[in-house]
Each structure stands twice: as structure tokens, then as C-alpha cells.
C-alpha atoms as a PDB file:
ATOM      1  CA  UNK A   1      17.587  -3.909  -5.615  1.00  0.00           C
ATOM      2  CA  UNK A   2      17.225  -1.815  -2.237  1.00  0.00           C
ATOM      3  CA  UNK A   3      15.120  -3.378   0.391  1.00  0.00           C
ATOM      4  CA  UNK A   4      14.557  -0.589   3.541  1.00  0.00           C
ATOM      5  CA  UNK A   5      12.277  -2.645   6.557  1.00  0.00           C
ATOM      6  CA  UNK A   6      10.568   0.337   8.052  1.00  0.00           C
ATOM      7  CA  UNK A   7      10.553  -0.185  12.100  1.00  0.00           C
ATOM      8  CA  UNK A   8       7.797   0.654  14.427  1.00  0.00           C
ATOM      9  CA  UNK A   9      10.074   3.771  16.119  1.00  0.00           C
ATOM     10  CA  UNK A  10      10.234   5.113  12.353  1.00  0.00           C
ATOM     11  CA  UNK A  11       9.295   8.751  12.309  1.00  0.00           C
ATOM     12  CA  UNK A  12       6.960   9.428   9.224  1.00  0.00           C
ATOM     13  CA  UNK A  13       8.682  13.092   8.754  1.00  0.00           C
ATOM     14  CA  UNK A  14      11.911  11.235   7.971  1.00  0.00           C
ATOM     15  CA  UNK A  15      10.438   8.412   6.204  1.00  0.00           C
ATOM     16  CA  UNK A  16       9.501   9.801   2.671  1.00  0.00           C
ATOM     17  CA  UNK A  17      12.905  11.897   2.464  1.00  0.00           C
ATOM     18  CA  UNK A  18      14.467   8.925   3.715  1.00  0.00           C
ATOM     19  CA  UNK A  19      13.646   6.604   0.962  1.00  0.00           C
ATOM     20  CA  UNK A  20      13.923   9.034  -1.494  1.00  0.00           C
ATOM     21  CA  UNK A  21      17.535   9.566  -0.014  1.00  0.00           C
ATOM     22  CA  UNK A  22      18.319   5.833  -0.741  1.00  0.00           C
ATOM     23  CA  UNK A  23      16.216   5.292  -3.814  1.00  0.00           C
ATOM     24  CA  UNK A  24      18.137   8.034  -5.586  1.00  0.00           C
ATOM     25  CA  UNK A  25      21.801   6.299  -4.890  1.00  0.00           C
ATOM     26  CA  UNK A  26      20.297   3.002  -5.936  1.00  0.00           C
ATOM     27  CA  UNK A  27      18.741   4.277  -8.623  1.00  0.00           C
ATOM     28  CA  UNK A  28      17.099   2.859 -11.660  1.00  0.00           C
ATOM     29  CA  UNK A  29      17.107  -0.181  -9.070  1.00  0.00           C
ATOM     30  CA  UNK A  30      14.103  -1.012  -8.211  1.00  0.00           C
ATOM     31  CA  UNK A  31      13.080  -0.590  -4.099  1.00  0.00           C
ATOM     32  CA  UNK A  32      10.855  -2.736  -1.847  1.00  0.00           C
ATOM     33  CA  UNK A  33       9.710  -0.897   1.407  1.00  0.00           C
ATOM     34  CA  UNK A  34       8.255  -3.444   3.920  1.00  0.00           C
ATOM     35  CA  UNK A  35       6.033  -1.691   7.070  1.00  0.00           C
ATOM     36  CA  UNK A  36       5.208  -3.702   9.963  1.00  0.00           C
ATOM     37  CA  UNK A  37       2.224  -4.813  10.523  1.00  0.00           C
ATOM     38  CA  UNK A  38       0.862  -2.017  12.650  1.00  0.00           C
ATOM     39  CA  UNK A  39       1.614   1.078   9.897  1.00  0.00           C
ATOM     40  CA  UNK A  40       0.337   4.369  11.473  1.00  0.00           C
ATOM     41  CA  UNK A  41      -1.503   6.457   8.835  1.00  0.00           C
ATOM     42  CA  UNK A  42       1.616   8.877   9.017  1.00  0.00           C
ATOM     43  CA  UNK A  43       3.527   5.991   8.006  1.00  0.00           C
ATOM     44  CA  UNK A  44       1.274   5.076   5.032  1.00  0.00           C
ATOM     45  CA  UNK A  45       0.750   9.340   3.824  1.00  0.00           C
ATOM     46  CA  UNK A  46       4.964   9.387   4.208  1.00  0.00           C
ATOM     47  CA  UNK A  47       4.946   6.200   2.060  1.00  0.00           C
ATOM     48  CA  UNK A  48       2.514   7.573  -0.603  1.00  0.00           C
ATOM     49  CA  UNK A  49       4.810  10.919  -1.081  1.00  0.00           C
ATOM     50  CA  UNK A  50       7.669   8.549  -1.411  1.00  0.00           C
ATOM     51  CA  UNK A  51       5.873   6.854  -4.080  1.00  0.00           C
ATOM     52  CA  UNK A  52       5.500  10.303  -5.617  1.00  0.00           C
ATOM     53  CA  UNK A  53       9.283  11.668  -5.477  1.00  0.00           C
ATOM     54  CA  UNK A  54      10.687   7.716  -6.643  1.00  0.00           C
ATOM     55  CA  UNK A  55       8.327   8.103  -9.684  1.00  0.00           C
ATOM     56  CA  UNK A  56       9.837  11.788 -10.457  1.00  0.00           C
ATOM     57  CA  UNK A  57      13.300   9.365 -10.710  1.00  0.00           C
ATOM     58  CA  UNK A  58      11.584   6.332 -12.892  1.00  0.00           C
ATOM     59  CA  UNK A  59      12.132   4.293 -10.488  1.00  0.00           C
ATOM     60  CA  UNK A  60       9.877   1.047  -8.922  1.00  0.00           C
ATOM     61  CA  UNK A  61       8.900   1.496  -5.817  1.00  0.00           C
ATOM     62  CA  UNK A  62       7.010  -1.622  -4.027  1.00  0.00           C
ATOM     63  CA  UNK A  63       5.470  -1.859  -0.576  1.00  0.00           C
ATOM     64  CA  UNK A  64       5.067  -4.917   1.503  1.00  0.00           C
ATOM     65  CA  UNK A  65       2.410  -5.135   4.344  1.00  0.00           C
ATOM     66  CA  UNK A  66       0.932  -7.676   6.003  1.00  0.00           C
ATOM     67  CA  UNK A  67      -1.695  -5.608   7.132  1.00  0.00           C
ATOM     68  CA  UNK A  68      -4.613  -6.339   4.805  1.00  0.00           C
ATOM     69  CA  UNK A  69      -6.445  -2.763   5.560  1.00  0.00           C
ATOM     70  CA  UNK A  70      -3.304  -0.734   5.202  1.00  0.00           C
ATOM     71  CA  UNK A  71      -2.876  -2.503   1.360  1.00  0.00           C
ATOM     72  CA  UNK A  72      -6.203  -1.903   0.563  1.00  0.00           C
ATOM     73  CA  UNK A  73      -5.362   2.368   1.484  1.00  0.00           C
ATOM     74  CA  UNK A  74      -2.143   1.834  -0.273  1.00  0.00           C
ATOM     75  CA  UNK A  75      -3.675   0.152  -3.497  1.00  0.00           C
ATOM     76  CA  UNK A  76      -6.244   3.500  -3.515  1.00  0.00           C
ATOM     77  CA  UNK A  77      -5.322   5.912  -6.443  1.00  0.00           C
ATOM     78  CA  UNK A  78      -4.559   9.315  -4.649  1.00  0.00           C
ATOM     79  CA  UNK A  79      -5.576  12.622  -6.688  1.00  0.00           C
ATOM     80  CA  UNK A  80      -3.036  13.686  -9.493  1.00  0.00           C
ATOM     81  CA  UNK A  81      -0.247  11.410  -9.008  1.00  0.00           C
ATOM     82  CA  UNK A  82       1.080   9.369 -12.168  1.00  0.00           C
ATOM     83  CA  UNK A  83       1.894   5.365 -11.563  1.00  0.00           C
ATOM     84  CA  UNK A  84       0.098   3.060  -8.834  1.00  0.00           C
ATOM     85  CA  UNK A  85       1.734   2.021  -6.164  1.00  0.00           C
ATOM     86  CA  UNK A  86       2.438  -1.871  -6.011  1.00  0.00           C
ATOM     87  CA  UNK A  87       1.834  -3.325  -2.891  1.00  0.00           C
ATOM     88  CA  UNK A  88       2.062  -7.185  -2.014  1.00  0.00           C
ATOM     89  CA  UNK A  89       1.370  -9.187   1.458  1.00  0.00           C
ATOM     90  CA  UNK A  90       4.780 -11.119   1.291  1.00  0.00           C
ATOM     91  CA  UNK A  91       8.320  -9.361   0.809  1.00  0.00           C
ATOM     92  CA  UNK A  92       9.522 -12.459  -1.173  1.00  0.00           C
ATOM     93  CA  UNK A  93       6.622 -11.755  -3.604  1.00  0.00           C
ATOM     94  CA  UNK A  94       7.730  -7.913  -3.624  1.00  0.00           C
ATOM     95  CA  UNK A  95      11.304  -8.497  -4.816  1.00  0.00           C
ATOM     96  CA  UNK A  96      10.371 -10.953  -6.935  1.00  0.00           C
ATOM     97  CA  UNK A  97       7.770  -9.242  -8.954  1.00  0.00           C
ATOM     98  CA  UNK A  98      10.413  -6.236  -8.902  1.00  0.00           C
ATOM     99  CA  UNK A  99      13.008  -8.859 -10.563  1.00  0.00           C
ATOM    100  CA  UNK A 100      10.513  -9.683 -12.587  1.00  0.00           C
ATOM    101  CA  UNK A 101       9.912  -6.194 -14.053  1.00  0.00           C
ATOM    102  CA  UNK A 102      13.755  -5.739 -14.968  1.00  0.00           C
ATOM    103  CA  UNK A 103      13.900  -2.533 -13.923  1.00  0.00           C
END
């Protein structure tokens, strides 16, 4: 499993390219991306087209938060994309329910 903690300093252009980078040499492993609390909407638009290129690889990709608003955004079906996005509050939860999957 691949766990990438997404600082504050993290540039959203890099982000989504980023994970895919990593999500593609740990692939069919599933990822967990935890944001800090304070996730810029950047942050959370890079996140969703991450969501979008790990899901081209069939690969589970979770997001952790403890930023109630930013799950709720997160949790929001965007237009034309397959699979939701999992988000959870607590990283242990994340990797867990990733375990959990067997993926």
C-alpha cells in the first residue's frame, strides 16, 4: 500500500501527476492520500484528476481529510468520471478500509 501525506507547500500542478507517478509503480496497490487540514481548492481539483488517471490504472485511490467541508466536496460525484472517490476523516481508517478491499 502507498501512503503520500500531501504538505501545505504542495503545488497542486505537481500534485495529480505526482500521485499518478507513484500510484503507477505501486500499482494494483491500493493508495491513501492524506491533505492537511487546510486543502486549497487547487489541492482538492488536483486530487479529483488524480482520482481520474488512478482509476484509468484500476487502482484504489483513498483520501484522508480532517477537514469536514473539504470531504463533503470530495464525496461530490464530478460530471463523467467512473468510480467515487473514498474519502475518510482518519488515515488509520483509510488504510484499513483499503486492506480491507484486497486490492
Amino acid at each position: 500500500m502507498l501512503v503520500l501525506t500531501v504538505q501545505d507547500s504542495t503545488e497542486p500542478g505537481e500534485l495529480a501527476d505526482l500521485s499518478c507517478d507513484f500510484v503507477h509503480v505501486y500499482a494494483p496497490a491500493p493508495a491513501v492520500v492524506v491533505l492537511p487540514a487546510r486543502a486549497s481548492p487547487a489541492i482538492v481539483s488536483a486530487l479529483r484528476h488524480a482520482h481520474q488517471m488512478c482509476h484509468d490504472f484500476d487502482v484504489l485511490l483513498s483520501v484522508v481529510t480532517p477537514n469536514a467541508s473539504v470531504r463533503r466536496i470530495l464525496r461530490s460525484p464530478a460530471p463523467g468520471r467512473g468510480a467515487e472517490l473514498v474519502v475518510h476523516a482518519h488515515t488509520d481508517t483509510a488504510i484499513a478500509a483499503a486492506t480491507a478491499a484486497g486490492r
